[in-house]
N, C-alpha and C. Protein backbone atom coordinates (compact mmCIF):
# COMPACT_ATOMS: atom_id res chain seq x y z
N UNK A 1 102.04 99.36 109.61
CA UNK A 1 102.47 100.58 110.23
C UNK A 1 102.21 101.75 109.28
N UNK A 2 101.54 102.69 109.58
CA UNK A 2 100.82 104.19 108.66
C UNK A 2 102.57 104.56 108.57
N UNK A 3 102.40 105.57 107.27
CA UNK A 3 103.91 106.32 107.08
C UNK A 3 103.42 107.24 106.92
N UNK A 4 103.82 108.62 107.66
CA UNK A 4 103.66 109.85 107.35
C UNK A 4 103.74 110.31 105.78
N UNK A 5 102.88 110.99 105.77
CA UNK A 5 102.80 111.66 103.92
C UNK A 5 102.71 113.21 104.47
N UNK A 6 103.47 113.83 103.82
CA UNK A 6 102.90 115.38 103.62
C UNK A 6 101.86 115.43 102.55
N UNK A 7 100.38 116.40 103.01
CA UNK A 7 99.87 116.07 101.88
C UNK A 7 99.76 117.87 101.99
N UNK A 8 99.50 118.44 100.25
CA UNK A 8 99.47 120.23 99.96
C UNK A 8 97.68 119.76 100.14
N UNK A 9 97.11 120.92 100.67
CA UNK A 9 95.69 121.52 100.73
C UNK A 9 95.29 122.85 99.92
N UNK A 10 95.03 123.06 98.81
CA UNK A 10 95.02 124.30 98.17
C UNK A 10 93.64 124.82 98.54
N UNK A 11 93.00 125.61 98.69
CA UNK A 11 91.83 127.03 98.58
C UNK A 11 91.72 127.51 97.49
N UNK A 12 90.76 126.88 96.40
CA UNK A 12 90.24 127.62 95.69
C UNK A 12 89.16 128.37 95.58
N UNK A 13 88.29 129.09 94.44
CA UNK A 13 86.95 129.59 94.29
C UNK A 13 86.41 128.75 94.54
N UNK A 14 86.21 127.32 93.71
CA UNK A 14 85.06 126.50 94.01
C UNK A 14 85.60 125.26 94.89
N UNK A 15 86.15 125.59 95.56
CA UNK A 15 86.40 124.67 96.70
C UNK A 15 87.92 123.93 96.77
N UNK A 16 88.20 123.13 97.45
CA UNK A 16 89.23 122.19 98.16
C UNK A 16 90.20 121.55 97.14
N UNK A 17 91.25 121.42 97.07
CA UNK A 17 92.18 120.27 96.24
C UNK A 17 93.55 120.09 96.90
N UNK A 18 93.35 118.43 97.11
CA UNK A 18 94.76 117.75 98.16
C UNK A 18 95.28 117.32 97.44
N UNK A 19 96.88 116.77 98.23
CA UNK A 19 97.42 115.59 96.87
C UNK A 19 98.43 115.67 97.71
N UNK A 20 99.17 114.00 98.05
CA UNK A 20 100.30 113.84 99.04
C UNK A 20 101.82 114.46 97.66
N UNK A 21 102.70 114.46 99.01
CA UNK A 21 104.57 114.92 98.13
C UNK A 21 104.80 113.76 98.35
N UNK A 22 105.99 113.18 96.99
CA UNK A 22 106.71 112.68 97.01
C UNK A 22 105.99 110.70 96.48
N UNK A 23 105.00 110.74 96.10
CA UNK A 23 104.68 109.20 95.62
C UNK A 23 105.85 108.86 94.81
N UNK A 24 106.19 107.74 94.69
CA UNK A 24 106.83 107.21 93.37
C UNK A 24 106.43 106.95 92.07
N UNK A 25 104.77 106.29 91.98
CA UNK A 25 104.27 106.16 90.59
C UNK A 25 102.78 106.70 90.89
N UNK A 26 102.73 107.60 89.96
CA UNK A 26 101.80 108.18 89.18
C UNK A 26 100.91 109.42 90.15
N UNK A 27 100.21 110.01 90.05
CA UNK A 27 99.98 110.83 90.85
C UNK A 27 98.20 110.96 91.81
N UNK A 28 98.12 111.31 92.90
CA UNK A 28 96.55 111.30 93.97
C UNK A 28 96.38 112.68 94.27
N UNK A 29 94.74 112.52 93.67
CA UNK A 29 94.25 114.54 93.87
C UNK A 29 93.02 113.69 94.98
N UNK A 30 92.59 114.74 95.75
CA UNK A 30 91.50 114.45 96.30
C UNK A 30 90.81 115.64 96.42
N UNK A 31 89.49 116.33 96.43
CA UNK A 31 89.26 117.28 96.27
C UNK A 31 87.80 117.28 97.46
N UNK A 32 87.36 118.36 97.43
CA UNK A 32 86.25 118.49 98.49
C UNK A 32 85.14 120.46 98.15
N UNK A 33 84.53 120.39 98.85
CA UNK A 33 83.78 121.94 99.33
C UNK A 33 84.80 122.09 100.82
N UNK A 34 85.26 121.23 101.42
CA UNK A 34 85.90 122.12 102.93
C UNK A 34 87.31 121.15 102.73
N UNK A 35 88.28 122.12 103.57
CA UNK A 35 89.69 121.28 103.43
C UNK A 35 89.41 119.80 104.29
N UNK A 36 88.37 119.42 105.08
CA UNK A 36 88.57 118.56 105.72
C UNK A 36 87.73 117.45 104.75
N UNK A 37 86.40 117.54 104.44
CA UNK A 37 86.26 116.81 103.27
C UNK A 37 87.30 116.38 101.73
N UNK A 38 88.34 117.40 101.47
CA UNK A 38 89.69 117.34 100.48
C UNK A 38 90.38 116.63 101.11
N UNK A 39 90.73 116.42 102.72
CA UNK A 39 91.85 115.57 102.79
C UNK A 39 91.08 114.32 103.26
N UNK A 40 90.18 113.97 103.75
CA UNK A 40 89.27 113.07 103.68
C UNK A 40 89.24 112.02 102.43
N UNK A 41 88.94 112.50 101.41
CA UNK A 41 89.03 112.05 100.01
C UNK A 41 90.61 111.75 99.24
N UNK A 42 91.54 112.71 99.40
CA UNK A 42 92.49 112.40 99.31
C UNK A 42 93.30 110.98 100.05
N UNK A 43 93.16 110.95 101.23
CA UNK A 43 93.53 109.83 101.85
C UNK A 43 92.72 108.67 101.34
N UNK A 44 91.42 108.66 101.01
CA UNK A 44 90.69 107.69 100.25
C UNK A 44 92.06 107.05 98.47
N UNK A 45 91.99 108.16 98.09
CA UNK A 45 92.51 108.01 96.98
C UNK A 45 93.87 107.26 97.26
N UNK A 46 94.49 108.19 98.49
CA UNK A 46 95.94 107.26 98.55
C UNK A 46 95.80 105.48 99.42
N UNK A 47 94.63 105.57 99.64
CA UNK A 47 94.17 103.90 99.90
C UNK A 47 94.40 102.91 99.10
N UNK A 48 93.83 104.12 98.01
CA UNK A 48 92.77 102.72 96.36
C UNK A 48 94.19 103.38 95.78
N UNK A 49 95.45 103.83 95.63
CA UNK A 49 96.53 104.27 95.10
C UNK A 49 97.21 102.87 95.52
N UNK A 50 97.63 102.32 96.76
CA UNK A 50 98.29 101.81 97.40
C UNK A 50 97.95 100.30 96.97
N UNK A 51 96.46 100.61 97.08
CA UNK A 51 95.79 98.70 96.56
C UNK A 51 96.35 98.45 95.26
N UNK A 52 95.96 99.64 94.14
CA UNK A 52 96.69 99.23 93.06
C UNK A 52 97.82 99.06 92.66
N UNK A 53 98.94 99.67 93.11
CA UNK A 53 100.63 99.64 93.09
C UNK A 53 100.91 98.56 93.75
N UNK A 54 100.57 99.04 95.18
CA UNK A 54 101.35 98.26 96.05
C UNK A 54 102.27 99.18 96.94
N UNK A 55 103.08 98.75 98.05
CA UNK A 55 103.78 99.66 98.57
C UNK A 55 105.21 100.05 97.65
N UNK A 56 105.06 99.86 96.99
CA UNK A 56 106.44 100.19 95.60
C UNK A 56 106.29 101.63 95.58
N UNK A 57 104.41 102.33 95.60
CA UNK A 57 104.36 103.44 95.35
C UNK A 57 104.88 104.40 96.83
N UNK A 58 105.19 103.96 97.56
CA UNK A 58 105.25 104.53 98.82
C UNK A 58 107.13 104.38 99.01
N UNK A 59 107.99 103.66 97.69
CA UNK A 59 109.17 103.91 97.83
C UNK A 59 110.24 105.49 97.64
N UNK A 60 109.82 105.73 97.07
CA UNK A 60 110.56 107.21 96.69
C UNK A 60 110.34 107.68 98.37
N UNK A 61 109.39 107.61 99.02
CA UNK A 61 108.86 108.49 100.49
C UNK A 61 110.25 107.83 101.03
N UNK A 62 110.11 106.21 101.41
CA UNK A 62 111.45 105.62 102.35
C UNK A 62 112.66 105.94 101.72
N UNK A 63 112.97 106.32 100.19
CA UNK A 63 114.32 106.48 99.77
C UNK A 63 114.88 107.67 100.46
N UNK A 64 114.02 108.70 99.57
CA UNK A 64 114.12 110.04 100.20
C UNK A 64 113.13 110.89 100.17
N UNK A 65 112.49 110.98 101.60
CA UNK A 65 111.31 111.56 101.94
C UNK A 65 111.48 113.38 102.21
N UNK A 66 110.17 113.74 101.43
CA UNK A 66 109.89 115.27 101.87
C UNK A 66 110.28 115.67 103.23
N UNK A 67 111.06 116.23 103.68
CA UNK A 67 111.19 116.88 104.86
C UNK A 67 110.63 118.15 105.13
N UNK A 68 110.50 119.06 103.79
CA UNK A 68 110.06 120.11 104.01
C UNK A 68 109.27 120.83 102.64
N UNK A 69 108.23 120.91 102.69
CA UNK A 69 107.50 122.08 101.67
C UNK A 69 107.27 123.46 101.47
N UNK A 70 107.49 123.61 100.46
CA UNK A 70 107.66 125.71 100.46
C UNK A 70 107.13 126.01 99.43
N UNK A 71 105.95 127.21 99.51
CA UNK A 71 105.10 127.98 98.72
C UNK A 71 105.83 128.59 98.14
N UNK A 72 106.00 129.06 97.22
CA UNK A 72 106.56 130.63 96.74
C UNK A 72 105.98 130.94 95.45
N UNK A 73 106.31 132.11 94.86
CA UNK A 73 105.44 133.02 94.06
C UNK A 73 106.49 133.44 93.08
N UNK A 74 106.83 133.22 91.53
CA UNK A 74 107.16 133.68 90.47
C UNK A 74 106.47 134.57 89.44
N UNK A 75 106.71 135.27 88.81
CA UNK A 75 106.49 135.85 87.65
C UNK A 75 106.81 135.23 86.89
N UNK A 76 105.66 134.65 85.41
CA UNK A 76 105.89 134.17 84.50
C UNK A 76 105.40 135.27 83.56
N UNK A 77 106.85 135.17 82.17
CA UNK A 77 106.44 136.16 81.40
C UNK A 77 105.77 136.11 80.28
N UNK A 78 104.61 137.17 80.05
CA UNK A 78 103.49 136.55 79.22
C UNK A 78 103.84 136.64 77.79
């Protein structure tokens, strides 16, 4: 049975970078030229993520899963 992942899609200059919320061990970038090639690849990654862990990495999601993600913007002082 698939489990929903939130995954972030960023827009950069030189293109695409994904990566699901909330894994338990260790962390999945997937990157691309278009957001659909980035999440394309990303989901690749959380494939070959999953083969290697196991679903252990997909525990923190069933403990307590992302419900909600939020952008926001700080000033850091230089």
């Amino acid at each position: 049975m698939a489990r929903p992942l939130k995954i972030v899609v960023e827009r950069h200059a030189d293109g695409y970078v994904a990566y699901p919320l909330g894994l338990a061990r260790g962390a999945v970038i997937g990157q691309g030229d278009t957001y659909e090639e980035a999440l394309l690849d990303v989901r690749s990654a959380i494939s070959f993520h999953l083969e290697t862990f196991g679903n252990e990495a997909l525990a923190l999601i069933e403990e307590d899963p992302v419900l909600e993600a939020f952008v926001a913007e700080a000033a850091i002082p230089a």
